[in-house]
C-alpha atoms as a PDB file:
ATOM      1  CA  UNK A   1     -23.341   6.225 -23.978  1.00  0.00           C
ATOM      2  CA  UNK A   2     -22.373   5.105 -27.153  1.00  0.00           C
ATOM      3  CA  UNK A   3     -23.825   5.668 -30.520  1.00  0.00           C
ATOM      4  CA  UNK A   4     -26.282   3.099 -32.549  1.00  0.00           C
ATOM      5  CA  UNK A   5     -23.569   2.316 -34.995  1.00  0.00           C
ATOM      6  CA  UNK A   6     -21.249   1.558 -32.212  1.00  0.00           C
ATOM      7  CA  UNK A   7     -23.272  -1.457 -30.234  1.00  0.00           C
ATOM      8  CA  UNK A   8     -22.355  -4.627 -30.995  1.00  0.00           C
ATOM      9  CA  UNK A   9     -24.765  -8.040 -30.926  1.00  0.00           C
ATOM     10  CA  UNK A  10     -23.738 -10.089 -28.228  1.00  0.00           C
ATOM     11  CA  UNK A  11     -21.860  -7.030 -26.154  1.00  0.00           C
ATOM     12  CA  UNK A  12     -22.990  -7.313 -22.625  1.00  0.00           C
ATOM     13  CA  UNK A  13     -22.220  -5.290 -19.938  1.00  0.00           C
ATOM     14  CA  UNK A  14     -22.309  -5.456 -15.711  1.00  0.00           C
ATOM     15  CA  UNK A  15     -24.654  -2.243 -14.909  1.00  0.00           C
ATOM     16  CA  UNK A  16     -23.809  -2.975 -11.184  1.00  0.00           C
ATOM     17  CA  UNK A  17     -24.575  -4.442  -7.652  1.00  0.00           C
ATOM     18  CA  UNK A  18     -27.502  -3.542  -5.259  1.00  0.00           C
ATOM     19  CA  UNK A  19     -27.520  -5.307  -1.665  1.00  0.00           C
ATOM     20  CA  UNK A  20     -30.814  -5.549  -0.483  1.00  0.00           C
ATOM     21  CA  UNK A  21     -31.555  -4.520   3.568  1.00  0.00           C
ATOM     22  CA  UNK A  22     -34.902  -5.731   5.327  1.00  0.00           C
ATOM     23  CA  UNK A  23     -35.015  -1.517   5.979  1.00  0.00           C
ATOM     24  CA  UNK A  24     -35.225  -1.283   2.133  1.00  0.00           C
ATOM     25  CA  UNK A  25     -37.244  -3.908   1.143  1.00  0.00           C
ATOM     26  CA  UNK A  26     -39.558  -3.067   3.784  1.00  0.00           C
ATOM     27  CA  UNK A  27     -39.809   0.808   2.789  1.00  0.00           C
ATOM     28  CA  UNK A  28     -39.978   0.082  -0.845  1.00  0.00           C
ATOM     29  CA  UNK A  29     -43.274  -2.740  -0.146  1.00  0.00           C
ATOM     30  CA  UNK A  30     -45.304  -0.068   2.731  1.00  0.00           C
ATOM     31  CA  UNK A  31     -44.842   2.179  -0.338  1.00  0.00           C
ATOM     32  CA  UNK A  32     -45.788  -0.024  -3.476  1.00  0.00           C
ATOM     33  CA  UNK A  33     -46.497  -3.765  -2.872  1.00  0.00           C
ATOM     34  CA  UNK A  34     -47.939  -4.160   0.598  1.00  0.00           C
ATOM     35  CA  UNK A  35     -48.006  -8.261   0.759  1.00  0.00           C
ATOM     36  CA  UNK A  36     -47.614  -9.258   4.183  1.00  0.00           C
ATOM     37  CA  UNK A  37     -44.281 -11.544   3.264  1.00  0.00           C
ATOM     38  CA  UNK A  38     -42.507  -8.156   1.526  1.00  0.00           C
ATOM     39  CA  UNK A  39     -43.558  -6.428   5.285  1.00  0.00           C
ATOM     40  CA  UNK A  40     -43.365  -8.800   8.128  1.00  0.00           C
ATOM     41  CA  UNK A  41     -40.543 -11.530   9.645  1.00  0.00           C
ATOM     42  CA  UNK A  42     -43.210 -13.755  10.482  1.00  0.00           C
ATOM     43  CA  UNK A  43     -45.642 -13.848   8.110  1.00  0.00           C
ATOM     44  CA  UNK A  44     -42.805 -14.274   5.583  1.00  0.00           C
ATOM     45  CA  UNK A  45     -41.648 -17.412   7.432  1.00  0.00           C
ATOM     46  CA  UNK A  46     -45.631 -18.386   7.159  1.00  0.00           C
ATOM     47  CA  UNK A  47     -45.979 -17.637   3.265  1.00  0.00           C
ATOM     48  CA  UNK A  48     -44.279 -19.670   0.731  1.00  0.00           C
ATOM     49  CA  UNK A  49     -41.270 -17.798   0.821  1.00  0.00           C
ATOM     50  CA  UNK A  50     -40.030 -18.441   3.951  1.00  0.00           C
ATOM     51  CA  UNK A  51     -38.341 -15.704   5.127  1.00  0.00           C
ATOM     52  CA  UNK A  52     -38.930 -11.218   4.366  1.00  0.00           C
ATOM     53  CA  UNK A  53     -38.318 -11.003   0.526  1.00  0.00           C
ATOM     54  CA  UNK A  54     -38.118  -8.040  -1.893  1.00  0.00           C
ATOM     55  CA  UNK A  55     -41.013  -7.374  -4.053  1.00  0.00           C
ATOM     56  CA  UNK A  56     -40.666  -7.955  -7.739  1.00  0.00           C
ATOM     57  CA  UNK A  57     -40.845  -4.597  -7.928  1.00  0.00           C
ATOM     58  CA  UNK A  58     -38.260  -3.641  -6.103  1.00  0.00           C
ATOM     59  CA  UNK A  59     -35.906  -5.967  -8.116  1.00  0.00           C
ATOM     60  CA  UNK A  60     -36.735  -4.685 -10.805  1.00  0.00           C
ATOM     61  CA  UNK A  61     -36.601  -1.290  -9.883  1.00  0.00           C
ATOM     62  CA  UNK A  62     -33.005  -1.714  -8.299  1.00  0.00           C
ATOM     63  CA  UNK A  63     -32.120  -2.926 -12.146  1.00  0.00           C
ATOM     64  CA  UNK A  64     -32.863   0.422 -13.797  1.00  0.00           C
ATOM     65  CA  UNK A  65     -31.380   2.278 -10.917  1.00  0.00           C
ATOM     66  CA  UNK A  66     -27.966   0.432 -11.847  1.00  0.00           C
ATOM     67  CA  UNK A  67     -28.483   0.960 -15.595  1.00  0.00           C
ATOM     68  CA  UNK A  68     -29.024   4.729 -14.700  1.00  0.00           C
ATOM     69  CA  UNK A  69     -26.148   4.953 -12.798  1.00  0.00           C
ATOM     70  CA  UNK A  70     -24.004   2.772 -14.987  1.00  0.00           C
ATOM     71  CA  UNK A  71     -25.259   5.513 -17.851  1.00  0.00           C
ATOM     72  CA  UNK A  72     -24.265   8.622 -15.713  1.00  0.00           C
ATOM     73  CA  UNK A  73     -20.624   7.163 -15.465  1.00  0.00           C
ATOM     74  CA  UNK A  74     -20.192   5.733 -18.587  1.00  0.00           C
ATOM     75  CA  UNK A  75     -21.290   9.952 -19.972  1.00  0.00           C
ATOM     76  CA  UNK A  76     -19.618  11.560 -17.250  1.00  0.00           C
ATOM     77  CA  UNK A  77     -16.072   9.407 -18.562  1.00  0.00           C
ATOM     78  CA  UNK A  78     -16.722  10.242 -22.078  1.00  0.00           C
ATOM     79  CA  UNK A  79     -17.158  13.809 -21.092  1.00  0.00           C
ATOM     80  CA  UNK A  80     -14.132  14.255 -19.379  1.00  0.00           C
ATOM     81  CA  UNK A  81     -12.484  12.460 -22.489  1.00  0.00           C
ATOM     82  CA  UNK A  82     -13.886  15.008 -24.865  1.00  0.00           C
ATOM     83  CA  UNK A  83     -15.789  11.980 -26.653  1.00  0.00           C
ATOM     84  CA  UNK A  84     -18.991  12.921 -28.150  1.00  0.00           C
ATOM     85  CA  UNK A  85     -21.626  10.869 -25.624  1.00  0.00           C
ATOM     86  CA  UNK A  86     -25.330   9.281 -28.026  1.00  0.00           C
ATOM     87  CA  UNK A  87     -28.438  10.643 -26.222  1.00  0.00           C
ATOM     88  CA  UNK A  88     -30.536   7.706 -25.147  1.00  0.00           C
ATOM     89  CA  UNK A  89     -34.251   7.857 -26.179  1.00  0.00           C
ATOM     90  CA  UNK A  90     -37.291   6.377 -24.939  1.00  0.00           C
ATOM     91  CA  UNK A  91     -37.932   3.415 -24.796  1.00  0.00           C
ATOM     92  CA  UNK A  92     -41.369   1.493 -26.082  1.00  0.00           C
ATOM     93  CA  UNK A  93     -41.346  -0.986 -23.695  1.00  0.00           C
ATOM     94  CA  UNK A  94     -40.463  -4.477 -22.413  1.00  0.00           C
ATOM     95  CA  UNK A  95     -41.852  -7.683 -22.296  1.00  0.00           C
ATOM     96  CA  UNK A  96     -41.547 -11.261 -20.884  1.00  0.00           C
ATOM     97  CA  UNK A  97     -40.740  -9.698 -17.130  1.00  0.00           C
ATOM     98  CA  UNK A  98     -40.243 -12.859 -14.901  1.00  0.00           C
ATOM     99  CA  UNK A  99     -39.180 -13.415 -11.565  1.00  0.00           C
ATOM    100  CA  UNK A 100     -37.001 -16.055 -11.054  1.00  0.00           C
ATOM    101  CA  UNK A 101     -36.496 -16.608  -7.229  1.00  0.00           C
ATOM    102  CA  UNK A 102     -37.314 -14.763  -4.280  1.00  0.00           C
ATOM    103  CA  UNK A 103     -34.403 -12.159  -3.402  1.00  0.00           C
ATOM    104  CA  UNK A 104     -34.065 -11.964   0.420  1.00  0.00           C
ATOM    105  CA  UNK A 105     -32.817  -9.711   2.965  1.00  0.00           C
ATOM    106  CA  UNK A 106     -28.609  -9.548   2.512  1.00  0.00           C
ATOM    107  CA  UNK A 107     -28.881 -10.553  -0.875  1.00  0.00           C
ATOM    108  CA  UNK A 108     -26.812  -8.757  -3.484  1.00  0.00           C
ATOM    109  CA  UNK A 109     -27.934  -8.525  -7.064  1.00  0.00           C
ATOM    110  CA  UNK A 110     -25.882  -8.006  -9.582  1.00  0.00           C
ATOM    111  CA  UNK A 111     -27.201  -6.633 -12.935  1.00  0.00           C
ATOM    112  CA  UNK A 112     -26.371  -6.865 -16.152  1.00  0.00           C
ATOM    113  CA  UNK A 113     -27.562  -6.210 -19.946  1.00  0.00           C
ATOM    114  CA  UNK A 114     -27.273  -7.580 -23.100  1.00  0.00           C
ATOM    115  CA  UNK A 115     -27.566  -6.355 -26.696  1.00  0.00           C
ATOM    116  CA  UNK A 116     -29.777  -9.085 -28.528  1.00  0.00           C
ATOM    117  CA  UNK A 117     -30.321  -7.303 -31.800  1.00  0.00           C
ATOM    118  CA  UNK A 118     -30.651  -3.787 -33.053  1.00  0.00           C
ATOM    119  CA  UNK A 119     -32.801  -2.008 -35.767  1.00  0.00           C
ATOM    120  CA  UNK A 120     -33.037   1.506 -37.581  1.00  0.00           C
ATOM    121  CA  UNK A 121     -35.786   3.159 -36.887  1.00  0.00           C
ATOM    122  CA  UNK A 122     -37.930   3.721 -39.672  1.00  0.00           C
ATOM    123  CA  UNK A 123     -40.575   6.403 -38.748  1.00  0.00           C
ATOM    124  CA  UNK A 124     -37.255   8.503 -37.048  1.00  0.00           C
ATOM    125  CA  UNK A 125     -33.852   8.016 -38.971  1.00  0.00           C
ATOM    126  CA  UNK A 126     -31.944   9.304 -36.648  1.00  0.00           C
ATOM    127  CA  UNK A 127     -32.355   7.043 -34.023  1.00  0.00           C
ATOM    128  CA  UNK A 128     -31.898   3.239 -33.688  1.00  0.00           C
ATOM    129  CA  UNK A 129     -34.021   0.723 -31.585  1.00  0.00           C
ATOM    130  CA  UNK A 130     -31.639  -1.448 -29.751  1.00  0.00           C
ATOM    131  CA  UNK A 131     -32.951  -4.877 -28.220  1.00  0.00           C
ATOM    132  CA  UNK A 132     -31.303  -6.137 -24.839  1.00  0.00           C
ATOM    133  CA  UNK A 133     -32.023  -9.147 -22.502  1.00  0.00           C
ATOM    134  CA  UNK A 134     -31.713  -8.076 -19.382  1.00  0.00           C
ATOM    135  CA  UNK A 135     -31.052 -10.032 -16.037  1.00  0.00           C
ATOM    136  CA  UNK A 136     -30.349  -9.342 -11.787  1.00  0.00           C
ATOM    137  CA  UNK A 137     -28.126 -12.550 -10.564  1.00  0.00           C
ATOM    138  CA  UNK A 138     -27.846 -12.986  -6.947  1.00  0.00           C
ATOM    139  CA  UNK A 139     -24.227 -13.940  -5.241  1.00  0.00           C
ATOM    140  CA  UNK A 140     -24.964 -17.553  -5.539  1.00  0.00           C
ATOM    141  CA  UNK A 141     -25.350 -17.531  -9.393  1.00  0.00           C
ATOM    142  CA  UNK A 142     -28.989 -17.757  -9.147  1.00  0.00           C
ATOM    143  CA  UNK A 143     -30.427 -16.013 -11.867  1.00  0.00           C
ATOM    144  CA  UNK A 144     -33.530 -13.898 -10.089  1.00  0.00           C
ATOM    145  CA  UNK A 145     -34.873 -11.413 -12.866  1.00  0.00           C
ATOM    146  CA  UNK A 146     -35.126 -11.191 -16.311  1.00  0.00           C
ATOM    147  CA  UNK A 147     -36.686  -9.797 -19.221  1.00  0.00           C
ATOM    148  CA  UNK A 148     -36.406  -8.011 -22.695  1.00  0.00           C
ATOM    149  CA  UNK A 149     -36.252  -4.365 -23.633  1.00  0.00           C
ATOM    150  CA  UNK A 150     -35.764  -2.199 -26.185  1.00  0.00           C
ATOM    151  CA  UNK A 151     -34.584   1.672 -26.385  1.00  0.00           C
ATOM    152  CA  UNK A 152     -33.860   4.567 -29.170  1.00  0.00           C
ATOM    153  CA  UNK A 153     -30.535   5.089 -29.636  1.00  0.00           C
ATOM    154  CA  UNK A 154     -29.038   7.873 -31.367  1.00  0.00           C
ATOM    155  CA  UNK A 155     -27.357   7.103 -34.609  1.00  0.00           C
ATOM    156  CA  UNK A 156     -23.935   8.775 -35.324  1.00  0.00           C
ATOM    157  CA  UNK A 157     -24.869   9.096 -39.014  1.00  0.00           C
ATOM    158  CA  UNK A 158     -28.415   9.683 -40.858  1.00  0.00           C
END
């Protein structure tokens, strides 16, 4: 993870790829989002979308799975480097969540972030709020997810 001082405005970077199985998107909707066209073959082909499609939710969810991962390498390489690794805070939310397009079974998802602006924070100096737009494209190009977050960073220097 790097440090506050060390993300750049317009840096973006691929978190990863997440393949989505009718298995999965089923488990993920009996658990969470029980709509009949996130749990059955044929009343999917009935609804709107067409066809068994991943909840929103699950999208989403599959997006901060590959920014956790993506995290755990990018420490676990910096580690083995002796590099001193920037704790990531919390963050204080996101906003303007919207789902593009339906994902569907066999689609893959790939995710990716980018830094939009960044901030000091003024009530705790030694962190930085970092802004990122955030987005899941599917293997056509099709954007299918995006929205805006922001996150404490640790700053290098107080």
């Amino acid at each position: 993870m790097k440090f506050f001082e060390d993300c750049e405005i317009g840096s973006r970077l691929v978190l990863g790829s997440h393949t989505f199985t009718r298995e999965a998107i089923i488990d993920f909707a009996q658990k969470y989002d029980p709509q009949p066209f996130h749990l059955d073959d044929e009343a999917a082909k009935r609804s709107h979308f067409g066809a068994l499609c991943a909840s929103g939710w699950h999208t989403a969810a599959q997006w901060m799975r590959a920014f956790i991962d993506r995290q755990k390498r990018d420490v676990a390489e910096a580690s083995a480097g002796g590099a001193p690794v920037a704790k990531l805070g919390p963050s204080p939310g996101f906003k303007d969540l919207h789902w593009l397009k339906p994902v569907y079974v066999g689609d893959t998802i790939t995710y990716a972030t980018e830094v939009k602006d960044k901030q000091t924070s003024k009530s705790r100096p030694q962190w930085g709020l970092l802004f990122a737009h955030n987005t899941g494209t599917n293997q056509h190009g099709d954007l299918v997810l995006e929205f805006e977050s922001v996150v404490f960073v640790e700053r290098r220097t107080v």
